[in-house]
N, C-alpha and C. Protein backbone atom coordinates (compact mmCIF):
# COMPACT_ATOMS: atom_id res chain seq x y z
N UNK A 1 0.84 -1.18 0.00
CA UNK A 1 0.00 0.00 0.00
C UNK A 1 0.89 1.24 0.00
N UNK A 2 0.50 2.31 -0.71
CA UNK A 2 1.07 3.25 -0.90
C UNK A 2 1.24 4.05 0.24
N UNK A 3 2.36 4.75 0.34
CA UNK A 3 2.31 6.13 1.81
C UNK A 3 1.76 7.08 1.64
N UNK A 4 0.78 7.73 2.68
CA UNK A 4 0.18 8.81 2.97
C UNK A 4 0.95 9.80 3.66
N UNK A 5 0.56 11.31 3.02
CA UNK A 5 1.43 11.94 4.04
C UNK A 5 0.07 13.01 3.72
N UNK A 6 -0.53 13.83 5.50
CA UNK A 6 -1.73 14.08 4.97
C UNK A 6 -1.55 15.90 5.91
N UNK A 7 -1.70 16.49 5.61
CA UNK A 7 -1.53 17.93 5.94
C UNK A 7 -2.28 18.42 6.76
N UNK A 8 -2.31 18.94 7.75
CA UNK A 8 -3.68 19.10 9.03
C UNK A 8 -3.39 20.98 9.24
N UNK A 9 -4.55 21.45 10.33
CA UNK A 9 -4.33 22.33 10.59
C UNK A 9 -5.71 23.14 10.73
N UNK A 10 -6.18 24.24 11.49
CA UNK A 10 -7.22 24.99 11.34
C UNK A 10 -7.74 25.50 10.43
N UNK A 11 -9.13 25.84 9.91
CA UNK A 11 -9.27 26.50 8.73
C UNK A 11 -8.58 27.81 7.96
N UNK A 12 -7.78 28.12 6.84
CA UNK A 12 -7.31 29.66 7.18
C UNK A 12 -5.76 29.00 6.93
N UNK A 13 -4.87 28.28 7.76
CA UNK A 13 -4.19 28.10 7.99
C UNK A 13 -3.05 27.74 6.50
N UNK A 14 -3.87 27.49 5.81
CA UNK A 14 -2.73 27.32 4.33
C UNK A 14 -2.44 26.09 4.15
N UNK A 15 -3.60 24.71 4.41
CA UNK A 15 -3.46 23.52 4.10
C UNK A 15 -3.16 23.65 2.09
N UNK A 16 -4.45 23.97 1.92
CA UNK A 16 -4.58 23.74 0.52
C UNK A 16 -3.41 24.39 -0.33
N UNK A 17 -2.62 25.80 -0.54
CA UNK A 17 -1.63 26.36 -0.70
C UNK A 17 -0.62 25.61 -0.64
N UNK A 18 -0.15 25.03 0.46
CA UNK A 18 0.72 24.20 0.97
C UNK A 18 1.23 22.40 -0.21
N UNK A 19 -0.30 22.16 -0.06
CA UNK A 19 -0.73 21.13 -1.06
C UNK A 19 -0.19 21.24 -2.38
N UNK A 20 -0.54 22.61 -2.84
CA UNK A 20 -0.67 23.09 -4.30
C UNK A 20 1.03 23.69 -4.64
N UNK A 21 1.33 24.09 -3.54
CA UNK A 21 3.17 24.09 -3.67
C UNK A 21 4.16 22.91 -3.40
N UNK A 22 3.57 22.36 -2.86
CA UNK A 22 4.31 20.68 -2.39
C UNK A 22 4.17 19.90 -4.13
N UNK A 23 2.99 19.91 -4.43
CA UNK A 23 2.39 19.43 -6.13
C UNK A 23 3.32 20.31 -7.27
N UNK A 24 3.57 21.39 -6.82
CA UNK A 24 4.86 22.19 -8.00
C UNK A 24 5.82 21.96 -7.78
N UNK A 25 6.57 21.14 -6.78
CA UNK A 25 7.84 21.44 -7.05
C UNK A 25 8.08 18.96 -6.65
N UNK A 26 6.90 18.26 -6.50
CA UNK A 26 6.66 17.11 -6.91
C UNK A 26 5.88 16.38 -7.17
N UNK A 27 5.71 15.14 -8.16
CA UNK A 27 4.61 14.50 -8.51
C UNK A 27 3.97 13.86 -7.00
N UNK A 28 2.49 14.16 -6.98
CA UNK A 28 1.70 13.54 -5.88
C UNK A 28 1.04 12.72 -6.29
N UNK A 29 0.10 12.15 -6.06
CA UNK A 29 -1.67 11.63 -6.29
C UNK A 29 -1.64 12.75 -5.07
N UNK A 30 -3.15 13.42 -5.42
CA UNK A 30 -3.84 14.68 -4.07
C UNK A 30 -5.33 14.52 -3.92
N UNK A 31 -5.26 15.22 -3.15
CA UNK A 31 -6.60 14.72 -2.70
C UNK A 31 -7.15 16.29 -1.67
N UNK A 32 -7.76 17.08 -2.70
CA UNK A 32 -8.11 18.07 -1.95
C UNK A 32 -9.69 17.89 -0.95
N UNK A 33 -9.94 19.21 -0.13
CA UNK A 33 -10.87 19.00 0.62
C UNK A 33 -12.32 19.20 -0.26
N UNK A 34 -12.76 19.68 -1.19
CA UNK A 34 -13.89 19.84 -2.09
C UNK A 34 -14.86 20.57 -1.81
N UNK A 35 -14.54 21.75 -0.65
CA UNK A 35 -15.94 22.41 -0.18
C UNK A 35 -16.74 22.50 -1.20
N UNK A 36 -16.84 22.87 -2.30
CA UNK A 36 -18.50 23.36 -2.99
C UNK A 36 -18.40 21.96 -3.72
N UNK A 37 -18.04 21.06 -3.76
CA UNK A 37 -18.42 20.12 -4.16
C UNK A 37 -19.36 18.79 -3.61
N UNK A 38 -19.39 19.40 -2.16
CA UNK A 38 -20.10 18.51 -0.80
C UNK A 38 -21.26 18.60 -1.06
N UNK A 39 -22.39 17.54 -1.17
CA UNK A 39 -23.73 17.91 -1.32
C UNK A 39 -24.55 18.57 -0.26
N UNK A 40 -23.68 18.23 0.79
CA UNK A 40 -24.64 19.18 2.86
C UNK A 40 -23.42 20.37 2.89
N UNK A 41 -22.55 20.66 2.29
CA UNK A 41 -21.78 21.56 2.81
C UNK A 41 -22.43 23.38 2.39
N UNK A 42 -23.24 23.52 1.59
CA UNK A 42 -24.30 24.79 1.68
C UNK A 42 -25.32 24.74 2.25
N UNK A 43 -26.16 23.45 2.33
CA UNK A 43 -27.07 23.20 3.44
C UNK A 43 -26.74 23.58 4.35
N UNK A 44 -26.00 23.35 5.26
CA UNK A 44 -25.36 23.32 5.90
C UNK A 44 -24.95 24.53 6.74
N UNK A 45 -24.12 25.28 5.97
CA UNK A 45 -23.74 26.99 6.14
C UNK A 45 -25.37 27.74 6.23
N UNK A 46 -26.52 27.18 5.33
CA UNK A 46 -27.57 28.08 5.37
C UNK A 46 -28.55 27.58 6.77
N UNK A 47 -28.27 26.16 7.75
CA UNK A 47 -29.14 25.72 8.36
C UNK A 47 -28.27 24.42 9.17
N UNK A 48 -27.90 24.64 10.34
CA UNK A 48 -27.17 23.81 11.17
C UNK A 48 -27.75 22.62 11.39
N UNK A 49 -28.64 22.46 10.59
CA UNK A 49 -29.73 20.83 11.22
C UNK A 49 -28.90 19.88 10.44
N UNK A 50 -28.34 20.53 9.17
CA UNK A 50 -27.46 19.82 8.54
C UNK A 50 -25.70 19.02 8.43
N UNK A 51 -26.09 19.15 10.11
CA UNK A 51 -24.41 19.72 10.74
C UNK A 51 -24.04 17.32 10.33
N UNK A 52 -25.39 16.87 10.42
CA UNK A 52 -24.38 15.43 10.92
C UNK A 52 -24.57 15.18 9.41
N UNK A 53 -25.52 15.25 8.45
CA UNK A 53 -25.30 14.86 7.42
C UNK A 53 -24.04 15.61 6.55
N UNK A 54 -23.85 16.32 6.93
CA UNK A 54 -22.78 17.09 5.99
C UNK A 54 -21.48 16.68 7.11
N UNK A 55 -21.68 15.70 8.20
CA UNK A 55 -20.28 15.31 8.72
C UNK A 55 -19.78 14.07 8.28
N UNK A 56 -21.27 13.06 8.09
CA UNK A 56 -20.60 11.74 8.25
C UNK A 56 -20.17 11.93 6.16
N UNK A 57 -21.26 12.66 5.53
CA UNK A 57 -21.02 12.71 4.16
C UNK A 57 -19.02 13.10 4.12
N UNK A 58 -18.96 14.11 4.87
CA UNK A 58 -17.30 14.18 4.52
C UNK A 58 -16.31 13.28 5.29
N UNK A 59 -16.64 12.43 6.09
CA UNK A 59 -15.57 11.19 6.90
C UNK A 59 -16.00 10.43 5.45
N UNK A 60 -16.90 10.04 5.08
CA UNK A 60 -17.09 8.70 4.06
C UNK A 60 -16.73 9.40 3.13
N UNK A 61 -16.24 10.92 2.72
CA UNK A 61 -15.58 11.19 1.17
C UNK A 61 -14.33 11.05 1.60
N UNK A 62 -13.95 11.43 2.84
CA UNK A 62 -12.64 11.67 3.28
C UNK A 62 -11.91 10.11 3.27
N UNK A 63 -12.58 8.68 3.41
CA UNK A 63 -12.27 7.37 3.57
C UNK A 63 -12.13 7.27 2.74
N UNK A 64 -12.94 7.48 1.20
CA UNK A 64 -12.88 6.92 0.27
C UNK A 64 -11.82 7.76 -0.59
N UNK A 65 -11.41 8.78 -0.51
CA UNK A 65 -10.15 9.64 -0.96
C UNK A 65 -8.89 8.40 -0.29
N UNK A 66 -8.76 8.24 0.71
CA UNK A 66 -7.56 7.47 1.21
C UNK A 66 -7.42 6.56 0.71
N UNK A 67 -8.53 5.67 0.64
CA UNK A 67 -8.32 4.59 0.12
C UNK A 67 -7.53 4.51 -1.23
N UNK A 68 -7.90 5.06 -2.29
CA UNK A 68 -7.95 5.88 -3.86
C UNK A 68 -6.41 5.64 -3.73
N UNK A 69 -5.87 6.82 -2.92
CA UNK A 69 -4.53 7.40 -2.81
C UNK A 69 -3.53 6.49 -2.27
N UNK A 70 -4.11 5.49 -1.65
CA UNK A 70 -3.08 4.33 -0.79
C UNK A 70 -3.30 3.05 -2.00
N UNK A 71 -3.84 3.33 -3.42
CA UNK A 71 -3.73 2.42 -4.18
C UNK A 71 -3.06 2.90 -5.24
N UNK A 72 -2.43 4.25 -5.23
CA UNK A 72 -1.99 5.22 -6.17
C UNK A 72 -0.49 4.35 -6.22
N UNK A 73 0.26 4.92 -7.83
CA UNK A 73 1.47 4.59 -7.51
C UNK A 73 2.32 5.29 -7.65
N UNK A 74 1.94 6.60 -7.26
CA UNK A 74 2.80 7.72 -6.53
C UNK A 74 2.36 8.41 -5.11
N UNK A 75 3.34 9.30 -4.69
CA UNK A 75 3.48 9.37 -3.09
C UNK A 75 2.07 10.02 -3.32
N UNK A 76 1.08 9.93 -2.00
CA UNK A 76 0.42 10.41 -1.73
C UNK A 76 -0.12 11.35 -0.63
N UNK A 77 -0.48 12.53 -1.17
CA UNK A 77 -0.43 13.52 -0.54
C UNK A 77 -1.66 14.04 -0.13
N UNK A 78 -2.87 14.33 0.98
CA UNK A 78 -3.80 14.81 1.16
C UNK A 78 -3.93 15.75 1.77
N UNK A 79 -5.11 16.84 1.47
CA UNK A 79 -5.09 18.12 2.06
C UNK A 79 -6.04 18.13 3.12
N UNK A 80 -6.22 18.04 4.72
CA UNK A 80 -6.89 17.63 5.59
C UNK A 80 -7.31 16.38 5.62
N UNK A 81 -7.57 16.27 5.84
CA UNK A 81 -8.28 14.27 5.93
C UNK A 81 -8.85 13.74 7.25
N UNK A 82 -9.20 12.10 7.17
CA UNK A 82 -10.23 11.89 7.97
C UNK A 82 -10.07 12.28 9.19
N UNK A 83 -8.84 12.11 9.71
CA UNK A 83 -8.57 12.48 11.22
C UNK A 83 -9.09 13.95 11.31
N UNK A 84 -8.33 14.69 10.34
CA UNK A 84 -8.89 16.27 11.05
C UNK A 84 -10.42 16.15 10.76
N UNK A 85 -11.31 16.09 10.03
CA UNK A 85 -12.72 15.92 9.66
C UNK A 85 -13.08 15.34 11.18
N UNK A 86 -13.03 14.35 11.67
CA UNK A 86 -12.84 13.88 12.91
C UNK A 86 -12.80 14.76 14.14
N UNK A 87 -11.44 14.52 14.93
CA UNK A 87 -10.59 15.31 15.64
C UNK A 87 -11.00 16.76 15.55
N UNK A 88 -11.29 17.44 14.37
CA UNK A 88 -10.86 18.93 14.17
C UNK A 88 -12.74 19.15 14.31
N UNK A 89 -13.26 19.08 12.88
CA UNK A 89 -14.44 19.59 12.78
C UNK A 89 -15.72 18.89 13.39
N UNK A 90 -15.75 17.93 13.50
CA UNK A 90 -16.99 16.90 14.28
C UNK A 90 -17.20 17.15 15.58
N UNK A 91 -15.55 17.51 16.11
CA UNK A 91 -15.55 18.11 17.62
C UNK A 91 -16.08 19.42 17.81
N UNK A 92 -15.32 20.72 16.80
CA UNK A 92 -15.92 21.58 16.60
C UNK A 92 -17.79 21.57 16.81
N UNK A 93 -18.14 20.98 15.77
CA UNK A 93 -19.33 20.74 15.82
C UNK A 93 -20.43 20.38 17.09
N UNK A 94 -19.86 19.88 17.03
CA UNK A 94 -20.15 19.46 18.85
C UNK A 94 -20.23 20.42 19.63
N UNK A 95 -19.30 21.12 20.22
CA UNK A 95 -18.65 21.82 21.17
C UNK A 95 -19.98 22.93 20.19
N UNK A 96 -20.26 23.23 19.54
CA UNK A 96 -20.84 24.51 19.01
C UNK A 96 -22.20 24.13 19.33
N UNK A 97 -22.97 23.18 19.22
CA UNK A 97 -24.11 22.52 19.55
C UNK A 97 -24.86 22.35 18.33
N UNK A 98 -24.20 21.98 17.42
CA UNK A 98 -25.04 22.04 15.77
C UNK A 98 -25.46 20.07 15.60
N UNK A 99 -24.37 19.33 16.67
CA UNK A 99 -24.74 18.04 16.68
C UNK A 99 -24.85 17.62 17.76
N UNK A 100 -25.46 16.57 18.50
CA UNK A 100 -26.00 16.25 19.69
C UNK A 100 -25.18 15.30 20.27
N UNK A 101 -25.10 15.24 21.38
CA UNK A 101 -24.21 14.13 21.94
C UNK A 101 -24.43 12.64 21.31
N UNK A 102 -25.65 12.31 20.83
CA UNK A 102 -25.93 10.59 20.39
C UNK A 102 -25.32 10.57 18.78
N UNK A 103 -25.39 12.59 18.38
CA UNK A 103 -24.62 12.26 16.39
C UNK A 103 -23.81 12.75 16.22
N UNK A 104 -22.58 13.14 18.16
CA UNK A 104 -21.35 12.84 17.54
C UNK A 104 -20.93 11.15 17.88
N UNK A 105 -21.68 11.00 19.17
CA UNK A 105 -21.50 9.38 19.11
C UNK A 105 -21.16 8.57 17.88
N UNK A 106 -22.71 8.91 16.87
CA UNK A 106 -22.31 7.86 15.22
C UNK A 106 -21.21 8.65 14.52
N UNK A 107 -20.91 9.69 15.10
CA UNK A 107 -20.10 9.77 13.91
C UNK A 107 -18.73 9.41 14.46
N UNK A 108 -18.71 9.15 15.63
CA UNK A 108 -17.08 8.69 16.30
C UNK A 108 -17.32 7.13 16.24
N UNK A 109 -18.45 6.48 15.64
CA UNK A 109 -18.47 5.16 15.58
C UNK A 109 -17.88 5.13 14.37
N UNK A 110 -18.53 5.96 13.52
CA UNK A 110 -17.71 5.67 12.49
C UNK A 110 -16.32 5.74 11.71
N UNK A 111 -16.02 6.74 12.78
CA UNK A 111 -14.39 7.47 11.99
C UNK A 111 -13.63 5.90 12.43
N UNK A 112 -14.55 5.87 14.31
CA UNK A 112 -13.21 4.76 14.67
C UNK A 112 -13.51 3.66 13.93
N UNK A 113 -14.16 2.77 13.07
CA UNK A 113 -14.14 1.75 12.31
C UNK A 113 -13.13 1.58 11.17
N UNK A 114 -13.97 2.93 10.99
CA UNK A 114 -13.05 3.06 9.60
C UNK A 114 -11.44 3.78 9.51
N UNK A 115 -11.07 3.68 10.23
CA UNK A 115 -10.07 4.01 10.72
C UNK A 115 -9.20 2.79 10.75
N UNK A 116 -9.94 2.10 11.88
CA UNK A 116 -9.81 0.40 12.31
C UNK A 116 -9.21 -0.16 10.56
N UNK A 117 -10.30 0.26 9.65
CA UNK A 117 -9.87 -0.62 8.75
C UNK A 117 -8.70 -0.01 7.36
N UNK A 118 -8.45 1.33 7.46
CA UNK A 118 -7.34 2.46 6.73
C UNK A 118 -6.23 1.88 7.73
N UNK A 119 -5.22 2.03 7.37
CA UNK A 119 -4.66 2.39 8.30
C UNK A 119 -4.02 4.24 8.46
N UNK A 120 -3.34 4.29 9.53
CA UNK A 120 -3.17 5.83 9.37
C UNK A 120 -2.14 6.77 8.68
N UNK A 121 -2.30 7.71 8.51
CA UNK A 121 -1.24 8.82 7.68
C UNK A 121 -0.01 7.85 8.33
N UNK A 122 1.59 8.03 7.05
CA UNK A 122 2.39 7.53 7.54
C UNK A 122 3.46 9.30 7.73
N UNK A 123 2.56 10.49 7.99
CA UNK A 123 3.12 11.37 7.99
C UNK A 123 2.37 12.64 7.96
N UNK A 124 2.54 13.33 9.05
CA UNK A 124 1.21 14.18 9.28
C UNK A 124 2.44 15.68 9.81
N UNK A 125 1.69 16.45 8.78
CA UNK A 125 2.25 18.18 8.12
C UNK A 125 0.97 18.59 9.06
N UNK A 126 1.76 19.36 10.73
CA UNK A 126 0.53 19.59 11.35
C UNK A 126 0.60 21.25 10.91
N UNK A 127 0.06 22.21 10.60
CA UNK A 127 0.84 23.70 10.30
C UNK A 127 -0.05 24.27 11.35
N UNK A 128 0.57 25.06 11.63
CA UNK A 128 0.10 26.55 12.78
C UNK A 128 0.40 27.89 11.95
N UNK A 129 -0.53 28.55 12.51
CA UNK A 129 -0.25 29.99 12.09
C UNK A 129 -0.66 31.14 13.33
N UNK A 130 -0.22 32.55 13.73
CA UNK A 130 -0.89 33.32 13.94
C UNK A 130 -2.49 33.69 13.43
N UNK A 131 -3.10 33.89 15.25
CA UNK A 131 -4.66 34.19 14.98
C UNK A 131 -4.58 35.51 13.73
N UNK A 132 -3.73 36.41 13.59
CA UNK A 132 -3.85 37.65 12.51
C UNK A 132 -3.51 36.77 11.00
N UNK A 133 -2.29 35.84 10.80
CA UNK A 133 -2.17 35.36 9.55
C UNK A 133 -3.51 34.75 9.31
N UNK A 134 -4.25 33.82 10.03
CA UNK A 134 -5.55 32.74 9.68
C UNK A 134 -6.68 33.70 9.47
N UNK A 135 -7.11 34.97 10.37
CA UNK A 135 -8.14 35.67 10.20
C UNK A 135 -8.13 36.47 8.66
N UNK A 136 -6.63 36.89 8.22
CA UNK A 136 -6.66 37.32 6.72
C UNK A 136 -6.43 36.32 5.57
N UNK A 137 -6.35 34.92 6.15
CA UNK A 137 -6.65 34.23 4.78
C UNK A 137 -7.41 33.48 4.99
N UNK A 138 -8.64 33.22 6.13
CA UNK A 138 -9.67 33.27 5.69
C UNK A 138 -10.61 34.30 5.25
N UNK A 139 -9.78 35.39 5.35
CA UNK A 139 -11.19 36.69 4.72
C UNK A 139 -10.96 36.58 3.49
N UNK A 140 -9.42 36.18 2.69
CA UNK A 140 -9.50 36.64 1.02
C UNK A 140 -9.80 35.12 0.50
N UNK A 141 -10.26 33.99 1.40
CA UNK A 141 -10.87 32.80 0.45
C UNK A 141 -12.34 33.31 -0.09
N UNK A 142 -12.18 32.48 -1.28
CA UNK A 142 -12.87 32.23 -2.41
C UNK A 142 -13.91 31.30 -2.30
N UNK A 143 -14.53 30.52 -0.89
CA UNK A 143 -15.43 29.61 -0.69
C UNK A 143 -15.74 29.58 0.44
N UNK A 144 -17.12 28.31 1.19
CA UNK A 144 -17.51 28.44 1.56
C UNK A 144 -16.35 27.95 2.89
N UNK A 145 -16.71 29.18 3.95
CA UNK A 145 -15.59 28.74 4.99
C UNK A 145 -16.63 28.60 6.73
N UNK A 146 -16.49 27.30 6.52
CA UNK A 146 -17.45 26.93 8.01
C UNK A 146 -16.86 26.85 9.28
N UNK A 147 -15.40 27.08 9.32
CA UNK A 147 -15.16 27.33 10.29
C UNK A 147 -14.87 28.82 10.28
N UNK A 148 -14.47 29.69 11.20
CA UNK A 148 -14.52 31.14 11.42
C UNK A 148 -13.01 31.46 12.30
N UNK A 149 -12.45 32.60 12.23
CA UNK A 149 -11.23 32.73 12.86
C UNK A 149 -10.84 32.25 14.05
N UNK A 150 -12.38 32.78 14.67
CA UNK A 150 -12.50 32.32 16.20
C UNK A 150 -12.55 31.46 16.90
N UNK A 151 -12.76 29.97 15.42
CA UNK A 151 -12.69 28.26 15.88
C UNK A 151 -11.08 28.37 15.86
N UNK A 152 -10.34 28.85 15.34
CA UNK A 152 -8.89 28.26 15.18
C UNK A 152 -8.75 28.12 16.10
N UNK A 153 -8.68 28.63 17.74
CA UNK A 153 -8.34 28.48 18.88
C UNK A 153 -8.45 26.73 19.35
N UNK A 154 -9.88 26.64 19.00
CA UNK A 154 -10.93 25.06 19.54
C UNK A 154 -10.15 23.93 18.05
N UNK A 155 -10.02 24.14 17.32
CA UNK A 155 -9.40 23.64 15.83
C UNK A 155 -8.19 23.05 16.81
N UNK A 156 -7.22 24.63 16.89
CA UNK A 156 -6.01 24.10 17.31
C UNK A 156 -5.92 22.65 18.20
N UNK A 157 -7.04 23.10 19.19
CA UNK A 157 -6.95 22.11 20.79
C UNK A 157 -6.87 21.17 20.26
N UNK A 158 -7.96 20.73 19.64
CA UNK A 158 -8.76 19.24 19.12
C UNK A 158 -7.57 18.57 18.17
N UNK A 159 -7.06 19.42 17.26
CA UNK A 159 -6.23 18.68 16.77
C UNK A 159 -4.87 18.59 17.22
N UNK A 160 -4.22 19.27 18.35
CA UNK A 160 -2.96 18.65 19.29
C UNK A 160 -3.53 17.79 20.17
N UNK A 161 -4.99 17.90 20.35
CA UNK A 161 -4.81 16.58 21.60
C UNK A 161 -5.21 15.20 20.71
N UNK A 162 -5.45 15.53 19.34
CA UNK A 162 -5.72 13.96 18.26
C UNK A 162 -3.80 13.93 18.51
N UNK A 163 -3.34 14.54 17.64
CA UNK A 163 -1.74 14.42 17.63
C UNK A 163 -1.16 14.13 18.93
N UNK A 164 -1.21 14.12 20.22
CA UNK A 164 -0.44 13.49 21.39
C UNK A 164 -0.71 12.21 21.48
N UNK A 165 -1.71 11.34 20.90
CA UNK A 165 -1.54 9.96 20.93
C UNK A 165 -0.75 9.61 19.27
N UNK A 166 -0.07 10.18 18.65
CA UNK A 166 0.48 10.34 17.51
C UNK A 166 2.15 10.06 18.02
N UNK A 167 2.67 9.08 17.35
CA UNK A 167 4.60 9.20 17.49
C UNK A 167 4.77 10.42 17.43
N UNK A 168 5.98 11.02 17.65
CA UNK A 168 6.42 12.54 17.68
C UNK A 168 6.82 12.23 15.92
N UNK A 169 7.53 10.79 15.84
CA UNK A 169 8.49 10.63 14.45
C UNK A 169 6.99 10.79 13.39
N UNK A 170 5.85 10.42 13.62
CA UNK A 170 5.00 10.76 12.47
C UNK A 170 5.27 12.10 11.95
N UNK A 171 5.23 13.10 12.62
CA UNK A 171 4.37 14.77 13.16
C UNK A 171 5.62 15.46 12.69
N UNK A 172 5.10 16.24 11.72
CA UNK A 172 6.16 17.27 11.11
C UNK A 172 5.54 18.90 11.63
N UNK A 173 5.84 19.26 12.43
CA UNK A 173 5.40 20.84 12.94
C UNK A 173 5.79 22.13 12.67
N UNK A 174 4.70 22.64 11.69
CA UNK A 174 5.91 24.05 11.36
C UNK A 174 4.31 25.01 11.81
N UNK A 175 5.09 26.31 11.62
CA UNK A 175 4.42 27.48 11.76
C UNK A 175 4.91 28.52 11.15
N UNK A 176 3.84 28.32 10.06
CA UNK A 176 4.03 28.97 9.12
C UNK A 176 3.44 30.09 8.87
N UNK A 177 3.16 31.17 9.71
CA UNK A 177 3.14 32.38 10.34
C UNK A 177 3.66 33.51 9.59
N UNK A 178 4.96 33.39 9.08
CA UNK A 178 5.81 34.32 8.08
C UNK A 178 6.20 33.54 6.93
N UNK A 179 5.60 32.76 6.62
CA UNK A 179 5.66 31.75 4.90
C UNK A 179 4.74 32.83 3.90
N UNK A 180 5.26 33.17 2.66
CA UNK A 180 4.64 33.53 1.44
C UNK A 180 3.41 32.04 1.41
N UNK A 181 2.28 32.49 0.42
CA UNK A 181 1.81 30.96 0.14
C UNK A 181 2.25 30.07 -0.86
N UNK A 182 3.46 30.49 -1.27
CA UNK A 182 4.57 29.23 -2.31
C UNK A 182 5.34 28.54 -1.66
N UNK A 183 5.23 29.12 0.15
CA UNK A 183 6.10 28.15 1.15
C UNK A 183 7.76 27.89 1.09
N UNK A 184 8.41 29.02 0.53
CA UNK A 184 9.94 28.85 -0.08
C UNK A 184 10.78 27.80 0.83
N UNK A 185 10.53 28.38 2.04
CA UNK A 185 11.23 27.74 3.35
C UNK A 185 10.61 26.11 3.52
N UNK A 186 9.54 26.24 4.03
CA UNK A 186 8.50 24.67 4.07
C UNK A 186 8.82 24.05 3.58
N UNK A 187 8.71 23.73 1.91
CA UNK A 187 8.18 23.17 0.47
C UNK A 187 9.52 22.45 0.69
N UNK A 188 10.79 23.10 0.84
CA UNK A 188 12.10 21.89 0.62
C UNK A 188 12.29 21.47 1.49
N UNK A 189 11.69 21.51 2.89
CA UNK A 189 11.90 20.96 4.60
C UNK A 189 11.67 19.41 4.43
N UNK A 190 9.89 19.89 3.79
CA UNK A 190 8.97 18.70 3.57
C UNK A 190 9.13 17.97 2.83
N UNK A 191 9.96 18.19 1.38
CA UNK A 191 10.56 17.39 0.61
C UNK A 191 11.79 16.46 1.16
N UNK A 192 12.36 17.05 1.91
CA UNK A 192 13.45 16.29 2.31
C UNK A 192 13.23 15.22 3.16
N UNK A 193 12.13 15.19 4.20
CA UNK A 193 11.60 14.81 5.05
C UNK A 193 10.99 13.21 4.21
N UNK A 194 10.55 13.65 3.85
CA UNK A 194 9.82 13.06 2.50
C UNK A 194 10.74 11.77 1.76
């Protein structure tokens, strides 16, 4: 099975950028996140009832992207994935009250199954940024953005306390805070790493 190496981080934070400069300067299989392509992800933004169908819909796109990519026969590279969908936004969700304690239950039945049966990133690009860098690139995105500056804080938590049951040797940590979004510094760290 092919290696995963899967990019995490709060919304804002320069997953996708990151992705799209890692892809210029080497061949991937990728696997972006697809906001307007989600069938609950405008539902969703217009009406929070839609919070579990538009969750478990992105763990089961997010499974079936891995799978895809761990049959690829080049390195594979993903831009958020199931864990953060998981860990990051389901918790979010939760914690906001858009899903109920019994539909984050199914949906932690399900990550952990399917999880059970993926196995996990063999390499996880966790990125940080300043609350001022994330609040101005989520204002100049181009789509629908469901999380808000003010989750990065709850983002952050959820996804260092998924990463402390994580090897340290998985977890590549940068903060990329003063990175252009072509990543000059990053892009050859991660290659090397790589």
């Amino acid at each position: 099975m092919n290696k995963l190496v899967v990019i995490v981080g709060p919304s804002g934070v320069g997953k996708t950028s990151l992705a799209r400069a890692l892809c210029a300067q080497h061949k991937f299989s990728i696997a972006y996140e697809q906001h307007n392509e989600r069938p609950f992800q405008t539902l969703f933004k217009q009406d929070p009832k839609y919070a579990l169908a538009n969750q478990l819909d992105y763990l089961l796109y997010r499974a079936e992207q891995e799978r895809e990519l761990r049959l690829s026969n080049k390195p594979a590279l993903m831009d958020g994935g199931l864990d953060l969908d998981f860990h990051g936004f389901t918790r979010l969700f939760h914690q906001h009250g858009w899903l109920t304690n019994e539909e984050f239950d199914l949906c932690e039945r399900f990550y952990t199954l399917t999880r059970s049966l993926l196995p996990p990133p063999d390499l996880i690009i966790a990125l940080s940024a300043s609350a001022k860098t994330i609040s101005e690139r989520l204002a100049s995105r181009n789509r629908i953005n469901i999380a808000s500056g003010e989750d990065a804080d709850s983002l952050s938590r959820f996804m260092n306390e998924w990463l402390e049951s994580i090897s340290e040797e998985k977890i590549l940590r940068l903060d990329i805070s003063q990175e252009s979004l072509d990543y000059p510094h990053s892009v050859p760290m991660i290659l090397e790493r790589l």
